[in-house]
Protein backbone atom coordinates (compact mmCIF):
# COMPACT_ATOMS: atom_id res chain seq x y z
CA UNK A 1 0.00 0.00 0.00
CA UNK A 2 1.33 3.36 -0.89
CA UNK A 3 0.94 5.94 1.18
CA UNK A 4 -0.98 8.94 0.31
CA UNK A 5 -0.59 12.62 1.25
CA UNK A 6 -3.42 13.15 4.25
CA UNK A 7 -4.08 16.56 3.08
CA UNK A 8 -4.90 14.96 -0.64
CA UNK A 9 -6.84 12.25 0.94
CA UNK A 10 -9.35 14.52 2.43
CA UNK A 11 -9.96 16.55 -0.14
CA UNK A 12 -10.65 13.77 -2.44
CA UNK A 13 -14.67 14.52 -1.47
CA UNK A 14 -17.07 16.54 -0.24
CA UNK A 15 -18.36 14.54 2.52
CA UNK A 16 -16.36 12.17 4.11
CA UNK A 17 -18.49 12.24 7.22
CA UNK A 18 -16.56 11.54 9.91
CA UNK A 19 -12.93 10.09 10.16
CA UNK A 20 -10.71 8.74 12.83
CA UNK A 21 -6.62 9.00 11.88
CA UNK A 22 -4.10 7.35 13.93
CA UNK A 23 -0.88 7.12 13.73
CA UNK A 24 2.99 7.90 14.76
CA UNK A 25 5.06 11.16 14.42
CA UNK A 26 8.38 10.50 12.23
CA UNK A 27 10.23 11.24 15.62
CA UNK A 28 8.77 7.85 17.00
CA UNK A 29 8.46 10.16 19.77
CA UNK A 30 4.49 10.69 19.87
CA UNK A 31 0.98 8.98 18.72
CA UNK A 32 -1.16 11.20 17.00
CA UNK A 33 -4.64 11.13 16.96
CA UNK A 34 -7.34 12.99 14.72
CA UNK A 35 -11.03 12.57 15.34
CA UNK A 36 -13.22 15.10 13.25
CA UNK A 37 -17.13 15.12 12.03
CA UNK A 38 -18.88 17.22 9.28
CA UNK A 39 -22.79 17.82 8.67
CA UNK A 40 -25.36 18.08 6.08
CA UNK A 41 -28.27 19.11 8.23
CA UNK A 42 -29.01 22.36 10.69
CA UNK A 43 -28.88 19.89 13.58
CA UNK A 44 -25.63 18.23 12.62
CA UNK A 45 -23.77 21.56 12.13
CA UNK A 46 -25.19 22.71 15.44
CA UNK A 47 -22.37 21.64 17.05
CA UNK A 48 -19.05 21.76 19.30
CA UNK A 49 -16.27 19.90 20.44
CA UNK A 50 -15.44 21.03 24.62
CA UNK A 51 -13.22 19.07 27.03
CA UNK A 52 -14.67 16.71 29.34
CA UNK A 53 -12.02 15.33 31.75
CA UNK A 54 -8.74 13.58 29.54
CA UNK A 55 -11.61 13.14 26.77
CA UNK A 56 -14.22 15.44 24.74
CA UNK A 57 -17.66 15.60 24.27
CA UNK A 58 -20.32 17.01 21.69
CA UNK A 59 -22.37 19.61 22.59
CA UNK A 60 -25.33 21.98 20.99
CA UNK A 61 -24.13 25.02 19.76
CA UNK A 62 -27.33 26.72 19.86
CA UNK A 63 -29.21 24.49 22.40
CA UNK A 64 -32.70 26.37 21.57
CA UNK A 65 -32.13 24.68 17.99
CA UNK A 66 -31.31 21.00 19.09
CA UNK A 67 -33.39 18.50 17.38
CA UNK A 68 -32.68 14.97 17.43
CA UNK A 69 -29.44 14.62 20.11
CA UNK A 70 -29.69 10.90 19.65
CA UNK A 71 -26.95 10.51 17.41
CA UNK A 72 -25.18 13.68 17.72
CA UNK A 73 -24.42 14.20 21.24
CA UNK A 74 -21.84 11.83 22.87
CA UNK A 75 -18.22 11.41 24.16
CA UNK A 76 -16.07 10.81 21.47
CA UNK A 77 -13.08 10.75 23.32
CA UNK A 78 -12.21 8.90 26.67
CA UNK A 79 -9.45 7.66 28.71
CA UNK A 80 -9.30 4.33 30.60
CA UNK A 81 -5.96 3.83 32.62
CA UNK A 82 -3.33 3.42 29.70
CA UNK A 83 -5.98 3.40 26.97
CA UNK A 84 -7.26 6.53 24.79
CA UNK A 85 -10.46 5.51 22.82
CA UNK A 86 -11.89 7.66 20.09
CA UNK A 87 -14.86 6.67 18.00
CA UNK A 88 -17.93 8.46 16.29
CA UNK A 89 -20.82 7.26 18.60
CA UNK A 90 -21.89 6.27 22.24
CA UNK A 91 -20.19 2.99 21.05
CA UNK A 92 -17.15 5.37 23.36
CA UNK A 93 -18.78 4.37 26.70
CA UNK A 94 -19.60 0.89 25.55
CA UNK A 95 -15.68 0.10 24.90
CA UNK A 96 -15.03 2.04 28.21
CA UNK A 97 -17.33 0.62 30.23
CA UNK A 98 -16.98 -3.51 28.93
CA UNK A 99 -12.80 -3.03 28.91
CA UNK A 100 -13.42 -1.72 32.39
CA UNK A 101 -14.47 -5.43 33.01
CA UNK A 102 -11.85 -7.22 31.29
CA UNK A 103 -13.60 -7.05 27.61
CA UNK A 104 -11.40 -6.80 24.59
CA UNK A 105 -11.98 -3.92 21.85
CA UNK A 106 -13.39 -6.58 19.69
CA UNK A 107 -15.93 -8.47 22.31
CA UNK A 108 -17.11 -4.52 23.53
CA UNK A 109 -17.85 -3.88 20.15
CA UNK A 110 -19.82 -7.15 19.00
CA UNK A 111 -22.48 -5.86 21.32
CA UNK A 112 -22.82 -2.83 18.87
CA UNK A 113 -23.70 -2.19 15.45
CA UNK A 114 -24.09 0.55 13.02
CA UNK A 115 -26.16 3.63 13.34
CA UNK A 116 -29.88 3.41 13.21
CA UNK A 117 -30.38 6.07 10.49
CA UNK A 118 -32.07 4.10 7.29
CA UNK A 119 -31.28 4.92 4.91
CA UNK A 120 -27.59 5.48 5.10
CA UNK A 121 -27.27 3.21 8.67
CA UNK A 122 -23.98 4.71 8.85
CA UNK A 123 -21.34 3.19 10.21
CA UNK A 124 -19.45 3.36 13.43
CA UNK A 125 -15.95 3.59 13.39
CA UNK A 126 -13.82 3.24 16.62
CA UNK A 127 -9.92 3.46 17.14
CA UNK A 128 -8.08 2.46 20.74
CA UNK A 129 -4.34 3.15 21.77
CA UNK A 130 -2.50 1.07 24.30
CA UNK A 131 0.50 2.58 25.92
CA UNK A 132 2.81 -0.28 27.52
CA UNK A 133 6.84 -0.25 28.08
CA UNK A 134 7.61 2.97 26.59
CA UNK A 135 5.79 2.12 23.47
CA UNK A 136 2.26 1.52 22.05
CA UNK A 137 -0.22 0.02 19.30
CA UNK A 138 -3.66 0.60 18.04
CA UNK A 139 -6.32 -0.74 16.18
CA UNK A 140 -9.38 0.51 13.97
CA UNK A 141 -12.77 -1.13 13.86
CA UNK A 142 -16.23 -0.11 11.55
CA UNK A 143 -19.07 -2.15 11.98
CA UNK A 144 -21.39 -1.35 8.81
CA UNK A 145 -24.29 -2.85 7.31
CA UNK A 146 -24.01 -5.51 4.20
CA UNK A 147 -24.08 -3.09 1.28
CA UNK A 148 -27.25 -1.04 2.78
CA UNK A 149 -28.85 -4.36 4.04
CA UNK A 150 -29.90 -3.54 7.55
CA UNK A 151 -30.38 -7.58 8.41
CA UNK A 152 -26.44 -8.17 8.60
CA UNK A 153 -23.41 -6.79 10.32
CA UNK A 154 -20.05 -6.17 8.81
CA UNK A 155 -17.52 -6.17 11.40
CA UNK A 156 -13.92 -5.42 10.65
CA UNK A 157 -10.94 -4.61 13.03
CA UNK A 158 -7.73 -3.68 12.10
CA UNK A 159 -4.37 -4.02 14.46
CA UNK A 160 -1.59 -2.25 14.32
CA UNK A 161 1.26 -3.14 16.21
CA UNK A 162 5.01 -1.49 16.53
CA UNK A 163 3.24 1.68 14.22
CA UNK A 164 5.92 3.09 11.75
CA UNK A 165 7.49 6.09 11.79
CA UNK A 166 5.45 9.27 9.89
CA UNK A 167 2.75 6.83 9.25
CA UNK A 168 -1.05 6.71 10.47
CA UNK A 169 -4.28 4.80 9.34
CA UNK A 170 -7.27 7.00 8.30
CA UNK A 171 -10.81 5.82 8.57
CA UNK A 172 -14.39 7.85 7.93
CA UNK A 173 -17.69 6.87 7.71
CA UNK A 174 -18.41 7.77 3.92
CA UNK A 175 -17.38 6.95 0.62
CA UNK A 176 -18.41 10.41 -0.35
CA UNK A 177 -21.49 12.32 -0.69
CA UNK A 178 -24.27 10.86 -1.97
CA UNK A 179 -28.25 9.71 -0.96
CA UNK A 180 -28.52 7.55 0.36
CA UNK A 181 -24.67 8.49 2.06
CA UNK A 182 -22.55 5.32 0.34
CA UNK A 183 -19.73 3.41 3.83
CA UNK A 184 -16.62 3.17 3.63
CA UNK A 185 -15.00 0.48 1.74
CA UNK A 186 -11.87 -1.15 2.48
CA UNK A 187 -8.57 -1.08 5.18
CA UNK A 188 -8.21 2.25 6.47
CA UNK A 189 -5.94 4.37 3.89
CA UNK A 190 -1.84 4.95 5.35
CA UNK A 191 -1.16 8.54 5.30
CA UNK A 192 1.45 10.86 6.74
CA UNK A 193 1.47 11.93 9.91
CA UNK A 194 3.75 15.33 10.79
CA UNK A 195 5.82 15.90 13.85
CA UNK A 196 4.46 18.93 14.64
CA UNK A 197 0.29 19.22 16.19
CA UNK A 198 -0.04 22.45 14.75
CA UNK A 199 0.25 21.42 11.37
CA UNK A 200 -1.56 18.27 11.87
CA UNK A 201 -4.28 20.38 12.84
CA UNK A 202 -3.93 22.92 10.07
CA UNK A 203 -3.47 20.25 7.15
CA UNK A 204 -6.96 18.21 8.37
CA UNK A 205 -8.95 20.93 8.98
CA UNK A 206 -7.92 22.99 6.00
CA UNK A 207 -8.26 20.27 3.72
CA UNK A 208 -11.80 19.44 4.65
CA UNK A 209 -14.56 20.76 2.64
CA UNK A 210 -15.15 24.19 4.02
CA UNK A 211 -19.22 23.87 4.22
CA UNK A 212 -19.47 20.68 5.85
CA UNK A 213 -16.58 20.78 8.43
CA UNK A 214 -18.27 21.05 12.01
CA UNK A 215 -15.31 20.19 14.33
CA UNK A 216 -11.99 18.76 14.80
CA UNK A 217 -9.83 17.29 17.51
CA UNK A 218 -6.18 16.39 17.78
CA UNK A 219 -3.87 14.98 20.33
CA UNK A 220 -0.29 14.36 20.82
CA UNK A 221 0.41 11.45 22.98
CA UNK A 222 4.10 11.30 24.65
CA UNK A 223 4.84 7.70 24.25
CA UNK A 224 7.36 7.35 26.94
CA UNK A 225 5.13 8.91 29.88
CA UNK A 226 1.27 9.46 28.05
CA UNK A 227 1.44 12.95 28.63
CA UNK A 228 -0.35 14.60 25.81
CA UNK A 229 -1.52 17.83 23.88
CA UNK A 230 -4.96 18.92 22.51
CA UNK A 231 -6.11 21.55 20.00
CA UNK A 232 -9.74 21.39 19.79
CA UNK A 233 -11.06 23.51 16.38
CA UNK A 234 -14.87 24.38 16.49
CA UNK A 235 -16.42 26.22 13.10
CA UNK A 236 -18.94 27.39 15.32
CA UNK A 237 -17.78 30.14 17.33
């Protein structure tokens, strides 16, 4: 697999939806994480990332124009012990909560499936770091419907163990735009990940189409001792 410039990767299309990236600065020094969702509707654009704790949470810009929070409000980001989860969904606390009691990622996440939202039951994507001996590894998971069949369950996880240098693993929800909204196909694409947070912030969120970008988050993860940075970027302001 070649790997592709992130910057070209997400502004291949219009919608995306929303992506997880993952990956390793070329120092070896960090693990970078990207977590970022877009909208379509009013409700879905009424939105912001704020700090909860070591993780994030959505909230309701404008709370007097909240519709539907079903689906839109949650914790995308949590931290359990040596563990940093990140997913699009509640599916968060589900993978806190069941590796709280010894679960795996995998047996947390075969209690879940994709998104209740016929027609485009989109699917939910989920990524989990473990720090461990001065070093760490991470995998990627979607669980999506069979080609727009609501009766079945696609699950796929991806591991990723001893991450390279410069490299991450980027996975979204959609194809691209379209009605109803078309899941992601395939392994989650390798792209390059920069040493510096500023510019990983700059290069997603610039490159992401300017009238569905909602909000963004990125983090910097010391390897040797977890300790970590955050930009948040909100459209909304």
């Amino acid at each position: 697999m070649n790997i592709r410039s992130l910057s070209e990767e997400l502004s291949s299309t219009s919608y995306p939806g929303r992506g997880i990236i993952i990956g390793r600065t070329p120092d070896k020094t960090k693990a970078a994480i990207a977590y970022f969702i877009m909208g379509r509707s009013a409700n879905s654009r009424n939105r912001v990332f704020v700090e909860d704790g070591e993780g994030i949470r959505t909230q309701a810009f404008d709370p007097s124009k909240l519709e539907d929070p079903s689906l839109i409000i949650y914790a995308p980001v949590r931290v359990l012990g040596n563990k940093t989860i990140v997913t699009n969904g509640d599916q968060t606390d589900t993978i806190y909560d069941l590796m709280d009691k010894q679960y795996t990622f995998e047996q947390a996440l075969r209690t879940r499936e994709f998104e209740p939202d016929a027609p485009n039951y989109t699917p939910r994507i989920s990524g989990i770091l473990h720090f461990e001996n001065g070093d760490f590894n991470y995998a990627m998971s979607i669980l999506k419907s069979n080609n727009g069949n609501p009766d079945s369950c696609n699950r796929y996880t991806y591991a990723y163990s001893n991450p390279a240098a410069g490299e991450g693993r980027f996975i979204h929800t959609y194809m691209g735009d379209g009605n109803p909204l078309p899941s992601f196909e395939g392994e989650p694409v390798l792209v390059d990940i920069p040493d510096d947070i500023d510019k990983f912030a700059d290069t997603v969120w610039n490159s992401l189409n300017e009238e569905n970008k909602v909000s963004l988050f990125i983090r910097y993860i010391n390897v040797a001792d977890q300790a970590y940075e955050t930009r948040i970027i909100n459209k909304n302001k």
